[in-house]
C-alpha atoms as a PDB file:
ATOM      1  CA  UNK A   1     123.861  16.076 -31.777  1.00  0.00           C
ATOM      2  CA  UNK A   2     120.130  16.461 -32.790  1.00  0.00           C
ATOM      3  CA  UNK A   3     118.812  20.083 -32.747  1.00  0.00           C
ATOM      4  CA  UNK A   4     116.362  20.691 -29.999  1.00  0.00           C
ATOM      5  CA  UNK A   5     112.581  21.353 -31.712  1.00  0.00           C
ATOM      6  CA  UNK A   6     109.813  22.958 -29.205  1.00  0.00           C
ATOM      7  CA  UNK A   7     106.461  22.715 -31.124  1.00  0.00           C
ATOM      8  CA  UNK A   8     103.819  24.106 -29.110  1.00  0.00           C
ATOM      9  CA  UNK A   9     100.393  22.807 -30.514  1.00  0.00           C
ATOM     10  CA  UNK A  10      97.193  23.952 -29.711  1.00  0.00           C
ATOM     11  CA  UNK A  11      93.308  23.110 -30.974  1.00  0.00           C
ATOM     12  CA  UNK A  12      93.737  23.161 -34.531  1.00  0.00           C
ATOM     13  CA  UNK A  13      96.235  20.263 -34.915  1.00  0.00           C
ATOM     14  CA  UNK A  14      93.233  18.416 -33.749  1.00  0.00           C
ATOM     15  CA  UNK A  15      90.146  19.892 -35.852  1.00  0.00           C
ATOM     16  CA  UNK A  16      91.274  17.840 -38.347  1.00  0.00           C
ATOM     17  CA  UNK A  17      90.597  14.751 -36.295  1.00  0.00           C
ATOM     18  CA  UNK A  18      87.391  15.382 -35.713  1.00  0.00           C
ATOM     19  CA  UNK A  19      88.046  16.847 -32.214  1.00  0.00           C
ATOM     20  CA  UNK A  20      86.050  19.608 -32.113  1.00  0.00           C
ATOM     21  CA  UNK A  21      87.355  23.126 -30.898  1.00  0.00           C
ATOM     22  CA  UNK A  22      86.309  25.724 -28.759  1.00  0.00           C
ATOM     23  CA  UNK A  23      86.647  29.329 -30.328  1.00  0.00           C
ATOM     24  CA  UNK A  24      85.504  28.337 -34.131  1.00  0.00           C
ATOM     25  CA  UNK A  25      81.932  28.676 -35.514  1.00  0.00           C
ATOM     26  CA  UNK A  26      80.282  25.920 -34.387  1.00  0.00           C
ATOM     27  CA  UNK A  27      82.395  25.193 -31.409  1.00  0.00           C
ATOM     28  CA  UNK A  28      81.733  23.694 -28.318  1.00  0.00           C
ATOM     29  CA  UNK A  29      81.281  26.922 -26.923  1.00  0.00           C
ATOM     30  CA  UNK A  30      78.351  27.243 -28.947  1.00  0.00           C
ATOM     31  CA  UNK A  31      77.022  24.516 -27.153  1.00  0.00           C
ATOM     32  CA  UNK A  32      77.785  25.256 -23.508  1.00  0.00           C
ATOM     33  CA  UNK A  33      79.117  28.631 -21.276  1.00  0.00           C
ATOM     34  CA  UNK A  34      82.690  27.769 -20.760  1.00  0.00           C
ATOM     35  CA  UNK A  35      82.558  28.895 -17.383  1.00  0.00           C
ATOM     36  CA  UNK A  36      79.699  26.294 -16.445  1.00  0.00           C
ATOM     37  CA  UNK A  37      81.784  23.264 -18.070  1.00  0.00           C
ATOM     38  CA  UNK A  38      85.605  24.891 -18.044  1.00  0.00           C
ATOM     39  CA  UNK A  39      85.550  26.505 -14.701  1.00  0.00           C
ATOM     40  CA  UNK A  40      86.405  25.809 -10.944  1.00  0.00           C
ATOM     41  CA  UNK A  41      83.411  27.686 -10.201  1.00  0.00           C
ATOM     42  CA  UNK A  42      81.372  26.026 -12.678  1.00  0.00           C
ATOM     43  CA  UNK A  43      82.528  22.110 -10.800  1.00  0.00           C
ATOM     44  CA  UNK A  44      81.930  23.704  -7.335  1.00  0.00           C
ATOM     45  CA  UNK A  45      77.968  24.599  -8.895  1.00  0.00           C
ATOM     46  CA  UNK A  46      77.010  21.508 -10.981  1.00  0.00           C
ATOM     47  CA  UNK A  47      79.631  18.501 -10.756  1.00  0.00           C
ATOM     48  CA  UNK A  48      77.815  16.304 -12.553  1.00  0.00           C
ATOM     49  CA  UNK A  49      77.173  18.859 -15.866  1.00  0.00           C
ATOM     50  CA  UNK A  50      80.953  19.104 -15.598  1.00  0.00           C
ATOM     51  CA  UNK A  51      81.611  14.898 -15.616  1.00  0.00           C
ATOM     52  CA  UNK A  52      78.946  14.439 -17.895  1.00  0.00           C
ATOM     53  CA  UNK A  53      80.733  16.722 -20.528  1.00  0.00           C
ATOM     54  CA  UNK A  54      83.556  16.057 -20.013  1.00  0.00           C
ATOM     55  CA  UNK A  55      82.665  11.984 -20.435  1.00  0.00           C
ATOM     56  CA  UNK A  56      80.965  13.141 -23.661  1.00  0.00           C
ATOM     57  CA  UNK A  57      84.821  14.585 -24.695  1.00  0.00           C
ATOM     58  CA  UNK A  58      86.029  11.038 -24.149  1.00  0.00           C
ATOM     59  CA  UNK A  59      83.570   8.757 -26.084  1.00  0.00           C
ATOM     60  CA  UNK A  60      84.146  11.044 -29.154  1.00  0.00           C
ATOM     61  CA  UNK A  61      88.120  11.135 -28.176  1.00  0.00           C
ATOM     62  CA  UNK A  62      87.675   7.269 -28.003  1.00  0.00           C
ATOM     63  CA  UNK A  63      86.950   7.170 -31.949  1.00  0.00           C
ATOM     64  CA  UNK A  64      89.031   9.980 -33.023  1.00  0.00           C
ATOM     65  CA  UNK A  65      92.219   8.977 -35.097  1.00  0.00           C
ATOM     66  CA  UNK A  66      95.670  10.841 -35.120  1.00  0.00           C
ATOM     67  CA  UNK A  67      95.973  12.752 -38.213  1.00  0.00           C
ATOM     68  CA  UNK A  68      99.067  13.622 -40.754  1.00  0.00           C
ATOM     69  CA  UNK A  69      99.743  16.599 -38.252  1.00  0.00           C
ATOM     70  CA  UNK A  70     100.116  14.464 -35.162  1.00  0.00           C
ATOM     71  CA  UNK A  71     102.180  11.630 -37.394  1.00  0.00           C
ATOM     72  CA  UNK A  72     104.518  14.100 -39.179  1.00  0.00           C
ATOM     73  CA  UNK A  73     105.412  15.281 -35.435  1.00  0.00           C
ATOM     74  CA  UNK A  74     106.679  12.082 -34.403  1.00  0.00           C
ATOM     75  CA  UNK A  75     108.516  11.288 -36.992  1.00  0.00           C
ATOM     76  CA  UNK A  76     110.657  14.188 -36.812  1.00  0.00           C
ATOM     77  CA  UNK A  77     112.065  12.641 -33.939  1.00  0.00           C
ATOM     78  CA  UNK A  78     114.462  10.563 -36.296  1.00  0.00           C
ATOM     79  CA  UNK A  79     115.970  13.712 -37.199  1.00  0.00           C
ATOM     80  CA  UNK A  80     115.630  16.327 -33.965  1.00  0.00           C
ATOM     81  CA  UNK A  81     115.439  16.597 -30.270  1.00  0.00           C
ATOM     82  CA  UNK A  82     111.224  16.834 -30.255  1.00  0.00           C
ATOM     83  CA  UNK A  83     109.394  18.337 -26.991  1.00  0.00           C
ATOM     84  CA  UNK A  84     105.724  18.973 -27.966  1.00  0.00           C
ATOM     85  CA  UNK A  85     104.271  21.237 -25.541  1.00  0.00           C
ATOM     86  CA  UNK A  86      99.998  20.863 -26.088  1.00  0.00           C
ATOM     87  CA  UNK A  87      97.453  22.580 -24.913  1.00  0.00           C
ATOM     88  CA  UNK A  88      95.150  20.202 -25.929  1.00  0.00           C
ATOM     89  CA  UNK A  89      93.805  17.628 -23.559  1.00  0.00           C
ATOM     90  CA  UNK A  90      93.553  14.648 -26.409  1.00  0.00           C
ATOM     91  CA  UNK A  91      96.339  11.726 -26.466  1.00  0.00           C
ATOM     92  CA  UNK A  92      96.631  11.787 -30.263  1.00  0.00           C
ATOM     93  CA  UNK A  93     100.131  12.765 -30.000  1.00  0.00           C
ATOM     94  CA  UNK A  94     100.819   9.878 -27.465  1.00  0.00           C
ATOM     95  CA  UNK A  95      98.947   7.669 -30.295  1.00  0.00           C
ATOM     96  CA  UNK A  96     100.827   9.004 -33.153  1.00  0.00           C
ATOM     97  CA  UNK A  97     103.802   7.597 -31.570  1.00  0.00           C
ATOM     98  CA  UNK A  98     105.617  11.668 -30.045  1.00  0.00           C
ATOM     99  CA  UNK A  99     107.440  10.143 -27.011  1.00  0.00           C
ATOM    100  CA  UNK A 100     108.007  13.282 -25.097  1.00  0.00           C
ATOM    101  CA  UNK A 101     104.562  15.039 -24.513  1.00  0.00           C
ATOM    102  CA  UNK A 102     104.016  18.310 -21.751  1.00  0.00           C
ATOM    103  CA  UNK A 103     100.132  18.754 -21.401  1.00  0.00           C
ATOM    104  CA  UNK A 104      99.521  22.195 -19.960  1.00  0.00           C
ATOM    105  CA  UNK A 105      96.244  21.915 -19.354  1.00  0.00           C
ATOM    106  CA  UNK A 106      96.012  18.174 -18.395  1.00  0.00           C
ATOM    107  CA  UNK A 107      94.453  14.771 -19.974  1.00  0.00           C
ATOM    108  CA  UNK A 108      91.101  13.697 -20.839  1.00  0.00           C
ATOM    109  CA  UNK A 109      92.136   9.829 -20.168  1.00  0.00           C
ATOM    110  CA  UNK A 110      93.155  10.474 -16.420  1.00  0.00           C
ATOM    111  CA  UNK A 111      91.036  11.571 -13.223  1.00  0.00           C
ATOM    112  CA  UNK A 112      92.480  12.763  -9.993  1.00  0.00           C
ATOM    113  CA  UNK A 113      91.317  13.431  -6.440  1.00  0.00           C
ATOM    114  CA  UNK A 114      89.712  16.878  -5.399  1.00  0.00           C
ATOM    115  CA  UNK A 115      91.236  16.600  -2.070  1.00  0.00           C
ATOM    116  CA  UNK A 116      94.875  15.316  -3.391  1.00  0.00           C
ATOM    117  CA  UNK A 117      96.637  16.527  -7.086  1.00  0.00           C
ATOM    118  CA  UNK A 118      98.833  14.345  -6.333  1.00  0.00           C
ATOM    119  CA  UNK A 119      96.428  11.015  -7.128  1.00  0.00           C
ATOM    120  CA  UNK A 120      96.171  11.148 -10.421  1.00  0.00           C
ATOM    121  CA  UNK A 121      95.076   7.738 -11.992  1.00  0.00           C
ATOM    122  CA  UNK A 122      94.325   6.432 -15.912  1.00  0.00           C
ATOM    123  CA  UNK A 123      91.087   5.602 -16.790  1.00  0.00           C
ATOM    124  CA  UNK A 124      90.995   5.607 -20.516  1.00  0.00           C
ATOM    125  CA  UNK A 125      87.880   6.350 -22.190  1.00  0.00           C
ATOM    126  CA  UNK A 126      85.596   5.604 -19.228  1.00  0.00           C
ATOM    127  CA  UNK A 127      82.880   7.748 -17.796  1.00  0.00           C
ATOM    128  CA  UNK A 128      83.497   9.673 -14.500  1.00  0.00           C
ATOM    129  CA  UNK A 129      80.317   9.097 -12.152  1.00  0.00           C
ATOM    130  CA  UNK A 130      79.076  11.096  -9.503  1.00  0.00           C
ATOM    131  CA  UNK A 131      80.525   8.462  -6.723  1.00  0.00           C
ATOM    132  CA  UNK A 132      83.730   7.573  -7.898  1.00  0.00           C
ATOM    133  CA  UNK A 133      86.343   8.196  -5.670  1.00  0.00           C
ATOM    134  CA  UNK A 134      90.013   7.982  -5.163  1.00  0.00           C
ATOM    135  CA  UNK A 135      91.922   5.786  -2.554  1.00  0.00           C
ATOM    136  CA  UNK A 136      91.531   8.741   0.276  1.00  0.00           C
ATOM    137  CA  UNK A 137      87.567   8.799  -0.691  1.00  0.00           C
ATOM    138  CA  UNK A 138      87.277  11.748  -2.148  1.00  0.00           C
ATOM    139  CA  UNK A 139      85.066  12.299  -5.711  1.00  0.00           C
ATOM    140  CA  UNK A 140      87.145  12.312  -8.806  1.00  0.00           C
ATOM    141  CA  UNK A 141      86.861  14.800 -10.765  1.00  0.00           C
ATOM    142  CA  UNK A 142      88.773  15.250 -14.909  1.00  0.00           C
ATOM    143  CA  UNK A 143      92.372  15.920 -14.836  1.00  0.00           C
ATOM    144  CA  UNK A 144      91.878  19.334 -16.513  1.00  0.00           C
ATOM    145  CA  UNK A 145      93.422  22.456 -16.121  1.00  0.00           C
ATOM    146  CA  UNK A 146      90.249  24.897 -15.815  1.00  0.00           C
ATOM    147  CA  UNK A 147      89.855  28.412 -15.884  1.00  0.00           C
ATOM    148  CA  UNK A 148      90.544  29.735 -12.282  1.00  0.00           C
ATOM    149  CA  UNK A 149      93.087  27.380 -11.855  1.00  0.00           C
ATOM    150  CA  UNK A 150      96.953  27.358 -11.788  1.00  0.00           C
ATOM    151  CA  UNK A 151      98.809  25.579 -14.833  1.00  0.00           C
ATOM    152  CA  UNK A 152     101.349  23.870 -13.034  1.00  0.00           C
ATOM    153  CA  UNK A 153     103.541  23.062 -15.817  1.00  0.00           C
ATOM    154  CA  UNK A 154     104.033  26.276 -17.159  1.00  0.00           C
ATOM    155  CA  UNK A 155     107.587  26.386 -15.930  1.00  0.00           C
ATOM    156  CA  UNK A 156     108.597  23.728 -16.890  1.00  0.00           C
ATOM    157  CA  UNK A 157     107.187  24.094 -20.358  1.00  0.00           C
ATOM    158  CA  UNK A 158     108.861  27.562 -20.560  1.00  0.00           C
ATOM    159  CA  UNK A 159     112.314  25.676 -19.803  1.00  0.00           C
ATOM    160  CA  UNK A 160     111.966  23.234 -22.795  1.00  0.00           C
ATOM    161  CA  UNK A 161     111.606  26.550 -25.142  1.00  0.00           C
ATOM    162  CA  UNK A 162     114.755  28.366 -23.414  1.00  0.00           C
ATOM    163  CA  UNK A 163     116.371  24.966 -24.226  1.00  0.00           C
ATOM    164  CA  UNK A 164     114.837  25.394 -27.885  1.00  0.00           C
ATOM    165  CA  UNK A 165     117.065  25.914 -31.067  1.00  0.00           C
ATOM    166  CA  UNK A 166     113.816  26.229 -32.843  1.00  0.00           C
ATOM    167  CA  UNK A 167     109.797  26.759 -32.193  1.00  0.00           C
ATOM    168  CA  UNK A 168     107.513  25.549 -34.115  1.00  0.00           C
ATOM    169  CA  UNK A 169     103.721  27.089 -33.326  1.00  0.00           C
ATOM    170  CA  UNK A 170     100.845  24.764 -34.530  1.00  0.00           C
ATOM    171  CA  UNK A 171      97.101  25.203 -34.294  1.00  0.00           C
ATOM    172  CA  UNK A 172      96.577  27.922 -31.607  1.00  0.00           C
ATOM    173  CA  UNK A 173      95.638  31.188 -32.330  1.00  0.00           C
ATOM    174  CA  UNK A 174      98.248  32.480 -28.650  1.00  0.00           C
ATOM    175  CA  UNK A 175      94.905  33.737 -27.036  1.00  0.00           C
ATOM    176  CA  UNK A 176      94.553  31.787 -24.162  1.00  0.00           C
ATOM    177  CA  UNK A 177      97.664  32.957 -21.662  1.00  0.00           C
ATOM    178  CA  UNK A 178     100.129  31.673 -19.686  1.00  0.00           C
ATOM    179  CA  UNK A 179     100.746  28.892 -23.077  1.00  0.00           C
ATOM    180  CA  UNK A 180     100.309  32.203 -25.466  1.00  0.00           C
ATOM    181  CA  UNK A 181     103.735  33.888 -23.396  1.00  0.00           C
ATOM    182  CA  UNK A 182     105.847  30.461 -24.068  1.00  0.00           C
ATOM    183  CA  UNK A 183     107.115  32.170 -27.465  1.00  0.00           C
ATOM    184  CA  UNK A 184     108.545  35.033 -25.404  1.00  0.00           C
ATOM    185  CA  UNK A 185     110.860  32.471 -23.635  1.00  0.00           C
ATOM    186  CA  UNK A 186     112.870  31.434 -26.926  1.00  0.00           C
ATOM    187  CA  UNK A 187     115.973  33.232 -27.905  1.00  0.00           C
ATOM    188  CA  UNK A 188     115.268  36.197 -29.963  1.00  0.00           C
ATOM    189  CA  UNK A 189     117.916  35.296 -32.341  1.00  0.00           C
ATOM    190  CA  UNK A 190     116.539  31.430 -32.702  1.00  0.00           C
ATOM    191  CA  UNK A 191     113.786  30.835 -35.943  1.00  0.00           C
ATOM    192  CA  UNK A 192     109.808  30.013 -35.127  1.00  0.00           C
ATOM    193  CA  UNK A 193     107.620  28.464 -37.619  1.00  0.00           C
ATOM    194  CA  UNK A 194     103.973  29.389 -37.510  1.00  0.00           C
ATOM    195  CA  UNK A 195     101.134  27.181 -38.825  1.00  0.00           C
ATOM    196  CA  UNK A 196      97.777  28.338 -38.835  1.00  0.00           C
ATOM    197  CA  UNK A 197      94.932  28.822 -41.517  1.00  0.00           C
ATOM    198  CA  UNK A 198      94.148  31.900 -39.549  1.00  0.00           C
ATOM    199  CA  UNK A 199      96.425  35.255 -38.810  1.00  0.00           C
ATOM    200  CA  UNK A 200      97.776  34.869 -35.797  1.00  0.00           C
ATOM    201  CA  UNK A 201      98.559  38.098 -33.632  1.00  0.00           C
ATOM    202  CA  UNK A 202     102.703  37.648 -32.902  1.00  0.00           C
ATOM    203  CA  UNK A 203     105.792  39.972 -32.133  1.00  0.00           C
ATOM    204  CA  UNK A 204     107.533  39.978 -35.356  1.00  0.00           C
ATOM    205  CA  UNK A 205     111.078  38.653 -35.050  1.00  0.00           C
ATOM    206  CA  UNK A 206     113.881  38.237 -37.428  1.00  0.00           C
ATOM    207  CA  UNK A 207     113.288  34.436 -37.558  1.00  0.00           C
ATOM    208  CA  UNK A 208     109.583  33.931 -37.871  1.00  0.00           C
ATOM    209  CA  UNK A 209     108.419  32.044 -41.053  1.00  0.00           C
ATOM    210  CA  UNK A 210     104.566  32.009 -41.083  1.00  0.00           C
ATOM    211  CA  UNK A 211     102.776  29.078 -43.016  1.00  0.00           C
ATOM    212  CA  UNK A 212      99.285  29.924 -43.540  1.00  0.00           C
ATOM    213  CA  UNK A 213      98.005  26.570 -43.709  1.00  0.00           C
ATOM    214  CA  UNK A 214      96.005  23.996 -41.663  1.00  0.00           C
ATOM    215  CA  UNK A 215      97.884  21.838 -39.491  1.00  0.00           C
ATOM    216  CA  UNK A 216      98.120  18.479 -41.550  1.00  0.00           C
ATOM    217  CA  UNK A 217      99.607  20.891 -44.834  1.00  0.00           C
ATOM    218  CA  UNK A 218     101.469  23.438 -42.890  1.00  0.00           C
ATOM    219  CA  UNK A 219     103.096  20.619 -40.615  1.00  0.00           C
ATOM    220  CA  UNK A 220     104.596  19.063 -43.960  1.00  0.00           C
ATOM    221  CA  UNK A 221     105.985  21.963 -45.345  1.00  0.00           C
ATOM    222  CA  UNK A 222     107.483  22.570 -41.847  1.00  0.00           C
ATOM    223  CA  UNK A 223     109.188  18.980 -42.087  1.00  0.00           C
ATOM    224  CA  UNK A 224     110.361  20.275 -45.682  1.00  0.00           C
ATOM    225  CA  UNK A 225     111.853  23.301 -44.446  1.00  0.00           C
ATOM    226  CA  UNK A 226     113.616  21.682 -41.402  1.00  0.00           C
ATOM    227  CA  UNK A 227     114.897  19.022 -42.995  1.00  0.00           C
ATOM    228  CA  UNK A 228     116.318  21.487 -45.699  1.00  0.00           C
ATOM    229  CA  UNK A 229     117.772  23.921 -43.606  1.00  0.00           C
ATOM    230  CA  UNK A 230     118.507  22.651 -40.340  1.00  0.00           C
ATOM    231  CA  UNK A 231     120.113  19.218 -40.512  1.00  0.00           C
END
């Protein structure tokens, strides 16, 4: 039986694609106040600012590519039991061919109703407009987790690491909470891998390996180690 891998991945496994991140220098952040763009309270003030940057997220997801990272990921699936848990809001992991992908904090390609979560529909790369409604008639708004808001997969996230027989932490510096407490839910006695360019603040545990290294480098040593040790 395949071992169970949890890999919880966060902005940095898609820098590299030319999605651009939040926290860094020259982040989006720099460009807007999260809490105009990334907040229920910001929607509720300005819907359209919201759509429009949010649209602007899609055209440049449209042309991004998946990168080694993403790739490695999903071909480690010939070898383990793979549950990425993202934060990210990007399909590069669908496109890099991962076929079992939790999105805490939702998906750029899909809308949903304000009035209903429960109508949640694809629309690929396409705009949102101020107008566009679901099948009840409400305004659509992105499928996005935002700050002020519930993450309503957080459970069952935490239940694929419980099931974990290793973790594997990519690209997220474990600010940004209720993803950052996932670790806590893994067996104390079971190894996580770390990958990140930057140090990362973590509980030290008897079975952490830290790989200081950007995604698309770290993620290949991780496949080295794995492989090495664990099959």
């Amino acid at each position: 039986m395949k071992k169970k891998l949890a890999v919880l991945t966060g902005a940095g496994i898609s820098a590299e694609s030319g999605i651009k991140t939040f926290r860094d220098s020259g982040g989006l952040w720099e460009e807007y106040d999260v809490m105009e763009v990334a907040s229920i309270d910001g929607w509720n003030k300005n819907p359209q600012l919201v759509l429009e940057f949010y649209n602007q997220r899609r055209r440049q997801l449209e042309t991004a590519q998946p990168n080694t990272a993403h790739r490695i990921l999903a071909e480690l699936e010939n070898d383990f039991d793979v549950n990425i848990i993202t934060q990210n809001v990007d399909n590069l992991h669908e496109r890099a061919g991962s076929t079992s992908i939790l999105h805490l904090h939702g998906l750029l390609t899909q809308a949903r109703s304000i009035l209903d979560d429960s109508l949640i529909y694809d629309i690929g790369y396409a705009d949102i407009k101020p107008g566009d409604t679901c099948e009840i008639g409400s305004q659509l708004r992105p499928h996005i987790v935002w700050f002020g808001e519930a993450v309503p997969l957080i459970l069952t996230a935490a239940e694929l690491v419980m099931q974990a027989d290793i973790l594997a932490v990519v690209g997220t510096s474990l600010n940004v909470y209720p993803a950052a407490g996932l670790v806590g839910y893994l067996d104390s006695n079971k190894p996580i891998f770390l990958i990140d360019p930057n140090d990362v603040s973590i509980s030290r545990r008897k079975e952490l390996t830290v790989i200081k290294e950007k995604a698309s480098i770290g993620v290949e040593k991780l496949r080295k180690l794995l492989l090495a040790e664990y099959l």
